[in-house]
N, C-alpha and C. Protein backbone atom coordinates (compact mmCIF):
# COMPACT_ATOMS: atom_id res chain seq x y z
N UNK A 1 -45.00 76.90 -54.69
CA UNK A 1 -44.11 75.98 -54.01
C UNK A 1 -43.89 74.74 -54.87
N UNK A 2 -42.84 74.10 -55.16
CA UNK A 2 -42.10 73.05 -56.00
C UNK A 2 -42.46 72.06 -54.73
N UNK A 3 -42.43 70.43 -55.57
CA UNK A 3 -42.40 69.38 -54.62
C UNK A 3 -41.69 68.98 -53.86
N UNK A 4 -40.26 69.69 -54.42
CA UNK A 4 -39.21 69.39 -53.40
C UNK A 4 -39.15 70.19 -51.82
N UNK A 5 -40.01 71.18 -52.30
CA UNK A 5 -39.66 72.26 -50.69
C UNK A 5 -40.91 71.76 -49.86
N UNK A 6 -41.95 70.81 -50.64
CA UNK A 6 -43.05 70.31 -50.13
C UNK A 6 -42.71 69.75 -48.98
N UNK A 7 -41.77 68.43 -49.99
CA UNK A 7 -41.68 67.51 -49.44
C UNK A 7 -40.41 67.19 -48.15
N UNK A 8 -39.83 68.57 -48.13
CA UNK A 8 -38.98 68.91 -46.96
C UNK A 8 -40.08 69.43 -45.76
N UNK A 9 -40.89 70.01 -46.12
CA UNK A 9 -41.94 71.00 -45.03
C UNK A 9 -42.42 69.44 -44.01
N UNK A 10 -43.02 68.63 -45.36
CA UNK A 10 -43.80 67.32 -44.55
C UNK A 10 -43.22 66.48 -43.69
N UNK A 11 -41.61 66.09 -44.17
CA UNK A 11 -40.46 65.68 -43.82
C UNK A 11 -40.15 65.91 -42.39
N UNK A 12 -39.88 66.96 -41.98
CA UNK A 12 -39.65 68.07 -41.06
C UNK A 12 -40.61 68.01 -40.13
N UNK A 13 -41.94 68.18 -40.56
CA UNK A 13 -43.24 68.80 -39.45
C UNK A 13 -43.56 67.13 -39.07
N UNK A 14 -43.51 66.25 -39.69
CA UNK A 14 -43.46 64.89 -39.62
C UNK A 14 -42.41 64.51 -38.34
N UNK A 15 -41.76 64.40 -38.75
CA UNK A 15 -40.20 64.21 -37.47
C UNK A 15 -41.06 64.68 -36.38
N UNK A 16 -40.97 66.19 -36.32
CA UNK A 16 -41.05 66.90 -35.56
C UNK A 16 -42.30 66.20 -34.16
N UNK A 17 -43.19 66.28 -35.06
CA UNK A 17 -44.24 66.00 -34.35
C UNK A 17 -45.06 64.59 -34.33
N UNK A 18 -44.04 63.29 -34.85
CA UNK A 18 -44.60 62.04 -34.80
C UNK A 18 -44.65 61.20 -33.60
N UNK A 19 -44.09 61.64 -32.39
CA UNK A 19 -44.62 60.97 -31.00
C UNK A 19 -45.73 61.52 -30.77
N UNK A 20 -46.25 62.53 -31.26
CA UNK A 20 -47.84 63.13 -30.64
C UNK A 20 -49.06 62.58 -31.78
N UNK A 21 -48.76 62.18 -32.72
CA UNK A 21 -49.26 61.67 -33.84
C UNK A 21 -49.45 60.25 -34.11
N UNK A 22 -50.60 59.75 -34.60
CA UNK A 22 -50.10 57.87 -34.77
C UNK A 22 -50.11 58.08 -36.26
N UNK A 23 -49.06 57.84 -36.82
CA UNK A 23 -48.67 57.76 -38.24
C UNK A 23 -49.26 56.47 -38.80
N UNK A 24 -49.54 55.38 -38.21
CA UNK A 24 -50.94 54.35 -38.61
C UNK A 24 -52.26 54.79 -38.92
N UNK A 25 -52.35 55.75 -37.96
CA UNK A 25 -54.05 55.65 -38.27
C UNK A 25 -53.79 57.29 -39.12
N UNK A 26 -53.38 57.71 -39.74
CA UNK A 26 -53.09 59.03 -40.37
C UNK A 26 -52.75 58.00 -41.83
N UNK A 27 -52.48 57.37 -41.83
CA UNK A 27 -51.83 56.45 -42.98
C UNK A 27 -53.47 55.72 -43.36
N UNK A 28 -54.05 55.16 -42.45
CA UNK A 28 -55.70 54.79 -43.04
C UNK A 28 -56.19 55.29 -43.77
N UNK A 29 -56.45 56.98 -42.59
CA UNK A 29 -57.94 57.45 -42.95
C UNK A 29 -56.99 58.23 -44.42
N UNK A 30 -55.77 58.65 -44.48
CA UNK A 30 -55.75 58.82 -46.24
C UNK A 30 -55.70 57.64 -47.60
N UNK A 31 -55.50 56.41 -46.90
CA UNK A 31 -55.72 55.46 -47.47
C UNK A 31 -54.40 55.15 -48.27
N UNK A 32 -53.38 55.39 -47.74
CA UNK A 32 -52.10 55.37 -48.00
C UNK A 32 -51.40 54.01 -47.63
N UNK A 33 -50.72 53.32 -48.41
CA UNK A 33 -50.10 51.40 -48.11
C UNK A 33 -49.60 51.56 -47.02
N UNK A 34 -49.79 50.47 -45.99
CA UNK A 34 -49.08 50.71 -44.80
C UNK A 34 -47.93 50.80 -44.49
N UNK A 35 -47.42 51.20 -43.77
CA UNK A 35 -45.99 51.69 -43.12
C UNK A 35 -45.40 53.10 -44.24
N UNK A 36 -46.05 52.96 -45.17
CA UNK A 36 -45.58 54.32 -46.47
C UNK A 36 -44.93 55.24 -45.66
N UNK A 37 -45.65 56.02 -44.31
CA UNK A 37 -45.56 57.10 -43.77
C UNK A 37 -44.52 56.64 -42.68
N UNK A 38 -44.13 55.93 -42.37
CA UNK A 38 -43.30 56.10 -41.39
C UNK A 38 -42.08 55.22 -42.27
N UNK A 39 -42.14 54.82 -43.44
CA UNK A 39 -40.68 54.72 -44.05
C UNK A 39 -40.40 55.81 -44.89
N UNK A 40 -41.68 57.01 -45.12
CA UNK A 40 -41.21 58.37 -45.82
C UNK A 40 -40.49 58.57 -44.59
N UNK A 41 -40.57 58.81 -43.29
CA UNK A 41 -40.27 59.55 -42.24
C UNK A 41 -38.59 59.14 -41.80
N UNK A 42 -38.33 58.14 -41.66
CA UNK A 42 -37.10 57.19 -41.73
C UNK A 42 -35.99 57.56 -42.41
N UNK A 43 -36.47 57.85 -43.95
CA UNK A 43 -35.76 58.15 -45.00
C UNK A 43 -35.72 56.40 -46.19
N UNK A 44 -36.78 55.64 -45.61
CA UNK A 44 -36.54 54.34 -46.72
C UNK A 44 -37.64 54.66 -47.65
N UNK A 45 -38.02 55.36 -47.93
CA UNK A 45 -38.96 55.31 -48.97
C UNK A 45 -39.69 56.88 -49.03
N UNK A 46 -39.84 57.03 -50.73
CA UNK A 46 -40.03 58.40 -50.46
C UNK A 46 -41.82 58.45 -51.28
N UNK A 47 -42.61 59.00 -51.07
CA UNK A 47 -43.61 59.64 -51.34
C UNK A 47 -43.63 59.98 -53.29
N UNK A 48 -45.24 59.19 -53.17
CA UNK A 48 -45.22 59.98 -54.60
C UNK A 48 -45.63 61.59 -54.59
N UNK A 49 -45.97 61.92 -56.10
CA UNK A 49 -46.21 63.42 -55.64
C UNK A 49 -47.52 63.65 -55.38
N UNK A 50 -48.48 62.87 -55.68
CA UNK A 50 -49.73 63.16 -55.59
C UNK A 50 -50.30 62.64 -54.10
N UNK A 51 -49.44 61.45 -53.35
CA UNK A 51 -49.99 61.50 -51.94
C UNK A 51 -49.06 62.52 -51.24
N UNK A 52 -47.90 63.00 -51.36
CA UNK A 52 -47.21 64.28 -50.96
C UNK A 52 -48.01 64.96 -50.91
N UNK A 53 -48.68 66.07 -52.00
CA UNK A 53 -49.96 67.04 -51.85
C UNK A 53 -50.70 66.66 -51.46
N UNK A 54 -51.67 65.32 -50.99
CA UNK A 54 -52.50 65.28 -50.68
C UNK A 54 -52.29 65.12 -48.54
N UNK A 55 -51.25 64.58 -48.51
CA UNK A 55 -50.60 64.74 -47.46
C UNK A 55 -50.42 66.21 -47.00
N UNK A 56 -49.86 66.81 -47.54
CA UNK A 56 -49.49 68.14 -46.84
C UNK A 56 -50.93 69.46 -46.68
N UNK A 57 -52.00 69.02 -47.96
CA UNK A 57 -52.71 69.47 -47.74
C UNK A 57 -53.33 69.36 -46.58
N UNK A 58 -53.58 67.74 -45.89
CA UNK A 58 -53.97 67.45 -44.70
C UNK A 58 -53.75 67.98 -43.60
N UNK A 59 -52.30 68.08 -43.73
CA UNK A 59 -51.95 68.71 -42.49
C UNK A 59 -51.88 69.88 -42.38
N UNK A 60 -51.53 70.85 -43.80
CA UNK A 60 -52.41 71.81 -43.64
C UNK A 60 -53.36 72.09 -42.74
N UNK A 61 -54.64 71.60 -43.55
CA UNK A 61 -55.95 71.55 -42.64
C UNK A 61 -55.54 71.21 -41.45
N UNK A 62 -55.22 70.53 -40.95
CA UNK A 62 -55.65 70.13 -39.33
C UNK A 62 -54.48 70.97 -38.21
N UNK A 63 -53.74 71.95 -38.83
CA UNK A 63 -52.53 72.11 -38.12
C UNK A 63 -52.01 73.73 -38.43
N UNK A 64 -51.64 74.69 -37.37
CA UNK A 64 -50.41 75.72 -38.23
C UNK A 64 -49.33 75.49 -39.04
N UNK A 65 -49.55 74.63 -40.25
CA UNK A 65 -48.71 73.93 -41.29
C UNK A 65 -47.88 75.38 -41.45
């Protein structure tokens, strides 16, 4: 998988499921600058590639990613 289809999957499952989610405290415990994740989500700011993978791996883990 390329970063770009990554970073549509995270994009997507993100939207999808960010009222059931606190994108603050998901933004901590990876230790990611604040608001990062909810201005990736917006569309003002986009993700590097290495918190992208480390992001999607996450949710991976915790989810039917």
């Amino acid at each position: 998988m390329d970063n770009d289809h990554i970073r549509v999957r995270v994009k997507n499952w993100l939207t999808k499921y960010k009222k059931f989610i606190r994108l603050r405290a998901l933004e901590r415990h990876l230790g990611f600058p604040s608001s990062s994740i909810q201005k990736f989500v917006k569309g003002g700011r986009t993700l590097n590639d290495e918190r992208l993978l480390l992001l999607f791996k996450y949710l991976k883990k915790m989810s039917n990613f």
